[in-house]
Protein backbone atom coordinates (compact mmCIF):
# COMPACT_ATOMS: atom_id res chain seq x y z
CA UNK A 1 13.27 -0.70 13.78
CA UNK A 2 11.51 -4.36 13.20
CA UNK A 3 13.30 -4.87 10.18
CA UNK A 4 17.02 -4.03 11.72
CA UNK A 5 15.44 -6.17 14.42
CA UNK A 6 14.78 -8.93 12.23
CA UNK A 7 17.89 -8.49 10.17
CA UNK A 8 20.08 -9.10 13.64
CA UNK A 9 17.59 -11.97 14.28
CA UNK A 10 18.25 -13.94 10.92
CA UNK A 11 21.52 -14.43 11.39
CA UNK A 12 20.90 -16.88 14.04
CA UNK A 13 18.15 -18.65 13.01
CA UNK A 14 17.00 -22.21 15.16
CA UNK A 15 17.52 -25.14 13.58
CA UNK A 16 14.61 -27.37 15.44
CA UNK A 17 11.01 -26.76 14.67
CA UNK A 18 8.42 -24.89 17.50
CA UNK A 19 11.57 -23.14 18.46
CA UNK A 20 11.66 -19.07 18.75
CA UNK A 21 15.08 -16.95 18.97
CA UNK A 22 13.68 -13.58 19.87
CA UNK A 23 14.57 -9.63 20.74
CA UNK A 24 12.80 -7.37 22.84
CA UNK A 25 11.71 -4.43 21.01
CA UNK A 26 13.81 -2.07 23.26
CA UNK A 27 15.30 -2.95 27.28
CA UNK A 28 12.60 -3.53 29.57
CA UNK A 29 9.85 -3.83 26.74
CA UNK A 30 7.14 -6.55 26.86
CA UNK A 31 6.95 -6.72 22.97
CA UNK A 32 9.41 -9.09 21.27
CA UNK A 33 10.03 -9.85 17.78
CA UNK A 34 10.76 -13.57 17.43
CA UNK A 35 12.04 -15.60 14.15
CA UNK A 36 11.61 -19.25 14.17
CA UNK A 37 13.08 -22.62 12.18
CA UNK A 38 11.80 -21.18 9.15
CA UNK A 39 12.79 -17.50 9.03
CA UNK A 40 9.07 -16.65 9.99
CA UNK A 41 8.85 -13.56 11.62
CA UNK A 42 6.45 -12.59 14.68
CA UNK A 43 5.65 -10.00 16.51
CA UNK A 44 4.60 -11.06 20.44
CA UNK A 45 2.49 -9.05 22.21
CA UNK A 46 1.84 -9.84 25.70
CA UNK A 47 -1.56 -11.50 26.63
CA UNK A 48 -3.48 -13.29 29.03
CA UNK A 49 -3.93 -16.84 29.37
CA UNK A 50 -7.46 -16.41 29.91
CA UNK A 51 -8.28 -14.12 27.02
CA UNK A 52 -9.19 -16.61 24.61
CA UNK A 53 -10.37 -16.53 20.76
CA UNK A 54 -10.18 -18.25 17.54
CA UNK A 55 -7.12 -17.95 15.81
CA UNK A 56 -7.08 -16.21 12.52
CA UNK A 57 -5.04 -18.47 9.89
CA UNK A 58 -4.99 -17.48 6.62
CA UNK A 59 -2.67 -18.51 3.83
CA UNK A 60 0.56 -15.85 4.09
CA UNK A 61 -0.14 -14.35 8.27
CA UNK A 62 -1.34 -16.25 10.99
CA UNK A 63 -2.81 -14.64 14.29
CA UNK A 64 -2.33 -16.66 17.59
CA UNK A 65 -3.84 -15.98 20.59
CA UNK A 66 -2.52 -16.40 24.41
CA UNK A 67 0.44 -18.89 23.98
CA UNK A 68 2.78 -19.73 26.58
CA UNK A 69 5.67 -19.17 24.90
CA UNK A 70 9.56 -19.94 25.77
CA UNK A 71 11.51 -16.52 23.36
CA UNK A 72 15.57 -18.01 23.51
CA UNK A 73 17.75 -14.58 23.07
CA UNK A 74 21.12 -15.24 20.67
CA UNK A 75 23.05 -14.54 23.71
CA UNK A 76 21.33 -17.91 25.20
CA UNK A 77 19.66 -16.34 27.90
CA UNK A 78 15.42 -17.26 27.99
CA UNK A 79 11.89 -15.41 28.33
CA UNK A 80 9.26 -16.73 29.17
CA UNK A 81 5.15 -15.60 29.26
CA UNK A 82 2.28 -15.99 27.68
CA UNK A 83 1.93 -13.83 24.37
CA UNK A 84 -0.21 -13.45 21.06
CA UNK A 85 1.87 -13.54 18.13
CA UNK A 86 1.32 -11.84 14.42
CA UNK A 87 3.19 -14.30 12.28
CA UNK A 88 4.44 -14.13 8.73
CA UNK A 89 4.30 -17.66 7.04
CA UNK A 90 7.07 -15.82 4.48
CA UNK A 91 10.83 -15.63 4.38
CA UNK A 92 11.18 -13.34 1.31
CA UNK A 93 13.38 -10.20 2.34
CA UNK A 94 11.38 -7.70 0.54
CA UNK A 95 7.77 -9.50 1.36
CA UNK A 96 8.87 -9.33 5.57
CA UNK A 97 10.13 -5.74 4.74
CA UNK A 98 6.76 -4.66 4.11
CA UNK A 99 4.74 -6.74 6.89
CA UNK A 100 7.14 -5.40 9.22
CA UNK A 101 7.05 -2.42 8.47
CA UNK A 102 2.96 -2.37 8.37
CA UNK A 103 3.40 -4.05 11.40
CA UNK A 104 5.46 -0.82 12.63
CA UNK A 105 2.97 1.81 11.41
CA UNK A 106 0.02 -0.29 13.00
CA UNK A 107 1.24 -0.52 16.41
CA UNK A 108 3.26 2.64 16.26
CA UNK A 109 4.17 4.94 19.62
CA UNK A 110 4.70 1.67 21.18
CA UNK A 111 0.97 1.40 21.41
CA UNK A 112 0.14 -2.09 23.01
CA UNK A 113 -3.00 -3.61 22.82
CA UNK A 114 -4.90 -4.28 25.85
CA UNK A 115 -7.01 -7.66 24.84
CA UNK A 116 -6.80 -9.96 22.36
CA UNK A 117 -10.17 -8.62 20.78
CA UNK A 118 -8.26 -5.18 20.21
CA UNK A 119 -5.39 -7.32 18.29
CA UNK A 120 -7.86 -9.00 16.62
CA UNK A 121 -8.97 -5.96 15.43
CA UNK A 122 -5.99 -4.28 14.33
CA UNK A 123 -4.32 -7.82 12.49
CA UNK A 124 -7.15 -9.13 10.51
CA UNK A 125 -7.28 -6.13 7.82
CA UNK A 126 -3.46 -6.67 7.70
CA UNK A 127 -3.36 -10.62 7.28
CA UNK A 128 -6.35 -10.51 4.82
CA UNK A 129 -4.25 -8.23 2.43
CA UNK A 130 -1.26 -10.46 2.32
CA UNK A 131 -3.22 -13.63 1.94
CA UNK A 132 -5.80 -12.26 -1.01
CA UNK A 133 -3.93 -9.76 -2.92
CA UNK A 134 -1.71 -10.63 -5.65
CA UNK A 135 0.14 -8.34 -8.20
CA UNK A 136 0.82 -7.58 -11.53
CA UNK A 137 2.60 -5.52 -13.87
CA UNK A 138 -0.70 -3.89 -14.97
CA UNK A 139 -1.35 -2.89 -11.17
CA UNK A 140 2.28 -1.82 -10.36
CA UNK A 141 2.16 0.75 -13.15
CA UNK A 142 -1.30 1.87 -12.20
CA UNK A 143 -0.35 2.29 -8.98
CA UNK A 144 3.21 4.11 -9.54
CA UNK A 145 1.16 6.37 -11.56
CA UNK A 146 -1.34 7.02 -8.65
CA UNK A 147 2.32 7.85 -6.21
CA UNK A 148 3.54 9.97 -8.95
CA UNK A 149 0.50 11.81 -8.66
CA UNK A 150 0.78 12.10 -4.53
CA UNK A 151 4.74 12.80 -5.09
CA UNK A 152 3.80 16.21 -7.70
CA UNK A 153 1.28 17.57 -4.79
CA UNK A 154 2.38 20.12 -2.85
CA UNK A 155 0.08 18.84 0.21
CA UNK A 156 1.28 15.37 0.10
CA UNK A 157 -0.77 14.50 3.25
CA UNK A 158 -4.17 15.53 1.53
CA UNK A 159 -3.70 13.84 -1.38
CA UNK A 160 -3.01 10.69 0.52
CA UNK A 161 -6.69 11.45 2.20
CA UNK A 162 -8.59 11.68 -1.17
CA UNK A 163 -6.81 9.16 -2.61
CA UNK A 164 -9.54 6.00 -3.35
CA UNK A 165 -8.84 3.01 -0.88
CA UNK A 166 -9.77 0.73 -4.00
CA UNK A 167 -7.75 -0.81 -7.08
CA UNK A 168 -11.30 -0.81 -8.68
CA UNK A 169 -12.40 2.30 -7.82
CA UNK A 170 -14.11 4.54 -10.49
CA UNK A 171 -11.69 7.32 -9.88
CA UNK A 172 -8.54 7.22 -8.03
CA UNK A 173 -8.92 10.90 -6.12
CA UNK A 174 -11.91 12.06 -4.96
CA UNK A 175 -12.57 15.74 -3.62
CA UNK A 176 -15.49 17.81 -2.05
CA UNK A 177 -15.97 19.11 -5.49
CA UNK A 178 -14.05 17.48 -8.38
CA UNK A 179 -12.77 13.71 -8.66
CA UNK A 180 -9.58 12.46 -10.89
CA UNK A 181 -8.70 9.50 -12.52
CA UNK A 182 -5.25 8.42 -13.41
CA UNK A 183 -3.70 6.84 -16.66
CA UNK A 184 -0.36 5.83 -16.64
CA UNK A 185 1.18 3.67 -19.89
CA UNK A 186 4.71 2.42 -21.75
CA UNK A 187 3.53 3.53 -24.43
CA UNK A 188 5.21 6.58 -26.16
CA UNK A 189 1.68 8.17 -26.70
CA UNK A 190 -1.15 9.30 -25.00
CA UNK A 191 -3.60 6.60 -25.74
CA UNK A 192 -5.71 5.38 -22.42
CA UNK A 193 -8.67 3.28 -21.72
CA UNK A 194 -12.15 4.97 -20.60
CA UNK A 195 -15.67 4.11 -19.34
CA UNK A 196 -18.29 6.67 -20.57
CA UNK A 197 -19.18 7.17 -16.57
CA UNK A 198 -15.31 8.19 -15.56
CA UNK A 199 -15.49 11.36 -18.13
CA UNK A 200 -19.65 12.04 -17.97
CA UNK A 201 -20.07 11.50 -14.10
CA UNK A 202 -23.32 12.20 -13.61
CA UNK A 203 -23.36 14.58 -10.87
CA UNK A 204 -22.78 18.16 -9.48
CA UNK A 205 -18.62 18.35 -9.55
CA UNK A 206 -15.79 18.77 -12.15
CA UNK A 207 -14.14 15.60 -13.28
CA UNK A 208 -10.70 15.62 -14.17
CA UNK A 209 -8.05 13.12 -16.02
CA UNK A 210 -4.09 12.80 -15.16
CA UNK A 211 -2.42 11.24 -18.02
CA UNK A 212 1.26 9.99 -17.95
CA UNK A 213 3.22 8.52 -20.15
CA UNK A 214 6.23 5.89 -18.72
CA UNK A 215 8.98 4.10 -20.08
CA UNK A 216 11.00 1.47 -18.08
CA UNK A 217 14.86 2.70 -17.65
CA UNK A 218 17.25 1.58 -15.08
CA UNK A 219 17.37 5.32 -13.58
CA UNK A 220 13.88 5.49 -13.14
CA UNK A 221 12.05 4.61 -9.55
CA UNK A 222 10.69 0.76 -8.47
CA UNK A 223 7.06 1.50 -6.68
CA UNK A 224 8.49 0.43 -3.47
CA UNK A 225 11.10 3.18 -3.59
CA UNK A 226 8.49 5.80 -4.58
CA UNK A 227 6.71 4.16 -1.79
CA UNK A 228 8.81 4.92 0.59
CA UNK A 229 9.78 8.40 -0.78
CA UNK A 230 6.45 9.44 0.21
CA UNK A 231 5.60 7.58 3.29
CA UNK A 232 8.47 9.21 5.28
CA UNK A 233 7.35 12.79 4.05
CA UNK A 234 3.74 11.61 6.24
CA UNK A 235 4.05 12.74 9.21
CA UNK A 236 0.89 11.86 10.51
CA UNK A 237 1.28 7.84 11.90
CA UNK A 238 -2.22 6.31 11.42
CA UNK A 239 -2.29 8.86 8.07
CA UNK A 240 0.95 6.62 6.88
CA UNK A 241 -0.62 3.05 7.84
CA UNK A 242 -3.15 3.85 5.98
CA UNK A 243 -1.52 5.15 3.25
CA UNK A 244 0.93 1.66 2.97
CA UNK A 245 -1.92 -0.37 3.28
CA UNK A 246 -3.84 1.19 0.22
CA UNK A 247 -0.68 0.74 -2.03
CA UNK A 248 -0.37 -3.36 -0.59
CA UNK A 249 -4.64 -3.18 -1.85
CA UNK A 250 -3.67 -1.87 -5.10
CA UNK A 251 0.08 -2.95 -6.12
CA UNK A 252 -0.26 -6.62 -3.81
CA UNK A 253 2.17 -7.82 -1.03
CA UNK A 254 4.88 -8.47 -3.44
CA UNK A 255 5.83 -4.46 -3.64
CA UNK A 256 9.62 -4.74 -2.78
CA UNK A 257 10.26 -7.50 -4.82
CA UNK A 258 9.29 -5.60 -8.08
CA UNK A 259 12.41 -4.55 -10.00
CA UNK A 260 10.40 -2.67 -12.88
CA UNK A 261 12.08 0.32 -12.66
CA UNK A 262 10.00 3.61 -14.28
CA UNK A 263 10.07 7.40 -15.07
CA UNK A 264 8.12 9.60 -16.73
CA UNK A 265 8.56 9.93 -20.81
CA UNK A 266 10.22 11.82 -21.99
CA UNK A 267 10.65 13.78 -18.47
CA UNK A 268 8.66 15.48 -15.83
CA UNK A 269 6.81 16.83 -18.75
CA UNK A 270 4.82 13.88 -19.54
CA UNK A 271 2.53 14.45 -16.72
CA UNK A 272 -0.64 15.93 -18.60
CA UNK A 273 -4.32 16.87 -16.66
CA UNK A 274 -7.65 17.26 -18.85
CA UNK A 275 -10.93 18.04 -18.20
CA UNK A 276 -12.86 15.10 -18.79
CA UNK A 277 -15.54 16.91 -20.80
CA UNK A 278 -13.05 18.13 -23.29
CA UNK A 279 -12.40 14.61 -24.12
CA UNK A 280 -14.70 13.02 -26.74
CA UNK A 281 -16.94 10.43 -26.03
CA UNK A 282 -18.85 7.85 -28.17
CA UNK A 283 -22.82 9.17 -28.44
CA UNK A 284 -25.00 6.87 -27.02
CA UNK A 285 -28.95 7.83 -27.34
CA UNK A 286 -30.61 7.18 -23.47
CA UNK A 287 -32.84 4.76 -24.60
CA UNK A 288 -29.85 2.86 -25.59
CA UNK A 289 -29.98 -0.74 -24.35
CA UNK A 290 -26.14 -0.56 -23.83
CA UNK A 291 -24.33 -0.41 -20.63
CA UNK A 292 -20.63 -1.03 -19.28
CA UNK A 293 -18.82 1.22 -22.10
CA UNK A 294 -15.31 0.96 -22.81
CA UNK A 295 -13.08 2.41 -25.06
CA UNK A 296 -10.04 4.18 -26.15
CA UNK A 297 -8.86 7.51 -26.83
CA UNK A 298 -5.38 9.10 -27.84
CA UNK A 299 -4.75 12.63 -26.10
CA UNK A 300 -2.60 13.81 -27.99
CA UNK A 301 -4.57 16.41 -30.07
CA UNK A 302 -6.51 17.34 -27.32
CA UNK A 303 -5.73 20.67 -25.13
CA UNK A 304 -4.44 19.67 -21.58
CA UNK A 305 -4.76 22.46 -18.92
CA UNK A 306 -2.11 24.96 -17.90
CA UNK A 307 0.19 24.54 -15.95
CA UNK A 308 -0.59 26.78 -13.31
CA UNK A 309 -3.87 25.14 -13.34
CA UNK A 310 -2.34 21.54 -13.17
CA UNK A 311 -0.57 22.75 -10.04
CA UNK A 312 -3.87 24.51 -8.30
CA UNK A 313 -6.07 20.52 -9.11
CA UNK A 314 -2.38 18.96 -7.45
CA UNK A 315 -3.22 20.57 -3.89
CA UNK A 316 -6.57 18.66 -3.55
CA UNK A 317 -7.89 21.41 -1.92
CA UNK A 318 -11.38 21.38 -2.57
């Protein structure tokens, strides 16, 4: 809705700076969306004038609290009140996409927030991510990876709850009683990167590795479509914010704006899931003074599982 909002909105954008053209989220609704000189967009929740608090200002989203504020429709009519506005210092299509539609999830079931201490709340995780995160091709394939994993489940919803909340997080799902790591490459072979903890956890729980093989094809799937594939097959609200603010943490705010285009290679095939202890590891005695181990190792004469057994690890169940 914010971004058909916004879309109507852009087409009459002001032309003097610290004015706002702005839409009520639906008739008789005390939320606007509001675009100013710049094609910034803001959401406007309604505040009081006494409810006071720092600002948050950060370099892409900007969180102001209780401003009188004078919203001109397109149709030149005028609203007036005193509101706290979640602003987008971006004009990017695809980069106000996704804050709008974070925006969306966040303050879904037309949820308004009572005090500026509750915005507060709910906008700084939100502004941090678009100010400190940047992407690159490395992360966008780790992360498509990661959603082709959560697209094969057949309980989409409970892979999205194991799924790790960080890019740097030793394994990407974690379960009651076995974790999995995920390595996706363009290369046409098997051949990933390992630390010696990801496939000897110590600890009482099976540890598992999904290895997929991608090439780059115009008929293949950016992340932000796979993205979006899955989010509208959550059905659970806070579930999905969460879930679209994990991939801004790992893939960065520029999502939609990615035109690498994958699929696995040579088909659906490619997807492959070891045990880690079946895969070799270099011997290092314990009173080794060595730490941080990294190395490689090609799959490709080493026995994945089954099927059927792929598909029983793909439920998450633990």
């Amino acid at each position: 809705m914010l971004t058909d909002l916004y879309a109507s909105l852009s087409h009459t954008v002001p032309k003097e700076a610290g004015t706002l053209y702005g839409i009520p989220l639906s008739e008789g609704h005390s939320v606007w969306l509001s675009i100013d000189h710049n094609a910034h967009p803001a959401l406007m929740l309604p505040s009081r004038e006494d409810d006071m608090r720092p600002d948050i200002i950060l370099r892409a989203v900007d969180a102001l609290f209780s401003r009188i504020c004078i919203v001109e429709t397109p149709d030149g009519h005028s609203q007036s009140g005193c509101y706290s506005l979640l602003r987008l210092k971006e004009n990017d299509p695809d980069i106000v996409r996704l804050f709008l539609t974070i925006l969306e999830e966040r303050f879904s079931n037309q949820w308004i927030p009572c005090d500026n201490t509750a915005i507060a709340n709910n906008i700084q995780e939100i502004a941090a991510l678009f100010s400190r995160v940047n992407d690159t091709t490395r992360d966008l394939i780790g992360l498509w990876g990661e959603l082709y994993i959560i697209h094969r489940s057949d309980d989409i919803a409970t892979a999205v709850r194991c799924w790790s909340t960080q890019k740097t997080a030793k394994y990407d799902f974690v379960t009651d009683s076995f974790v999995m790591d995920v390595k996706a490459t363009l290369s046409a072979s098997p051949k990933h990167r390992f630390s010696l903890e990801q496939l000897r956890p110590a600890g009482d729980f099976e540890a598992f590795v999904a290895s997929l093989c991608l090439i780059e094809v115009r008929s293949g799937q950016t992340v932000g479509t796979l993205m979006d594939t899955i989010a509208v097959q959550i059905e659970d609200p806070e579930l999905r914010g969460s879930f679209l603010q994990q991939c801004i943490t790992k893939g960065g705010p520029d999502l939609y704006r990615s035109q690498l285009m994958l699929q696995p290679y040579p088909d659906d095939g490619a997807l492959a899931l070891y045990l880690a202890r079946h895969i070799p590891v270099p011997r290092i005695d314990v009173s080794d003074p060595i730490d941080n181990i990294r190395f490689d190792v090609n799959l490709s004469e080493i026995a994945p599982l089954s099927d059927q057994q792929s598909e029983v690890i793909l439920r998450f169940q633990s």
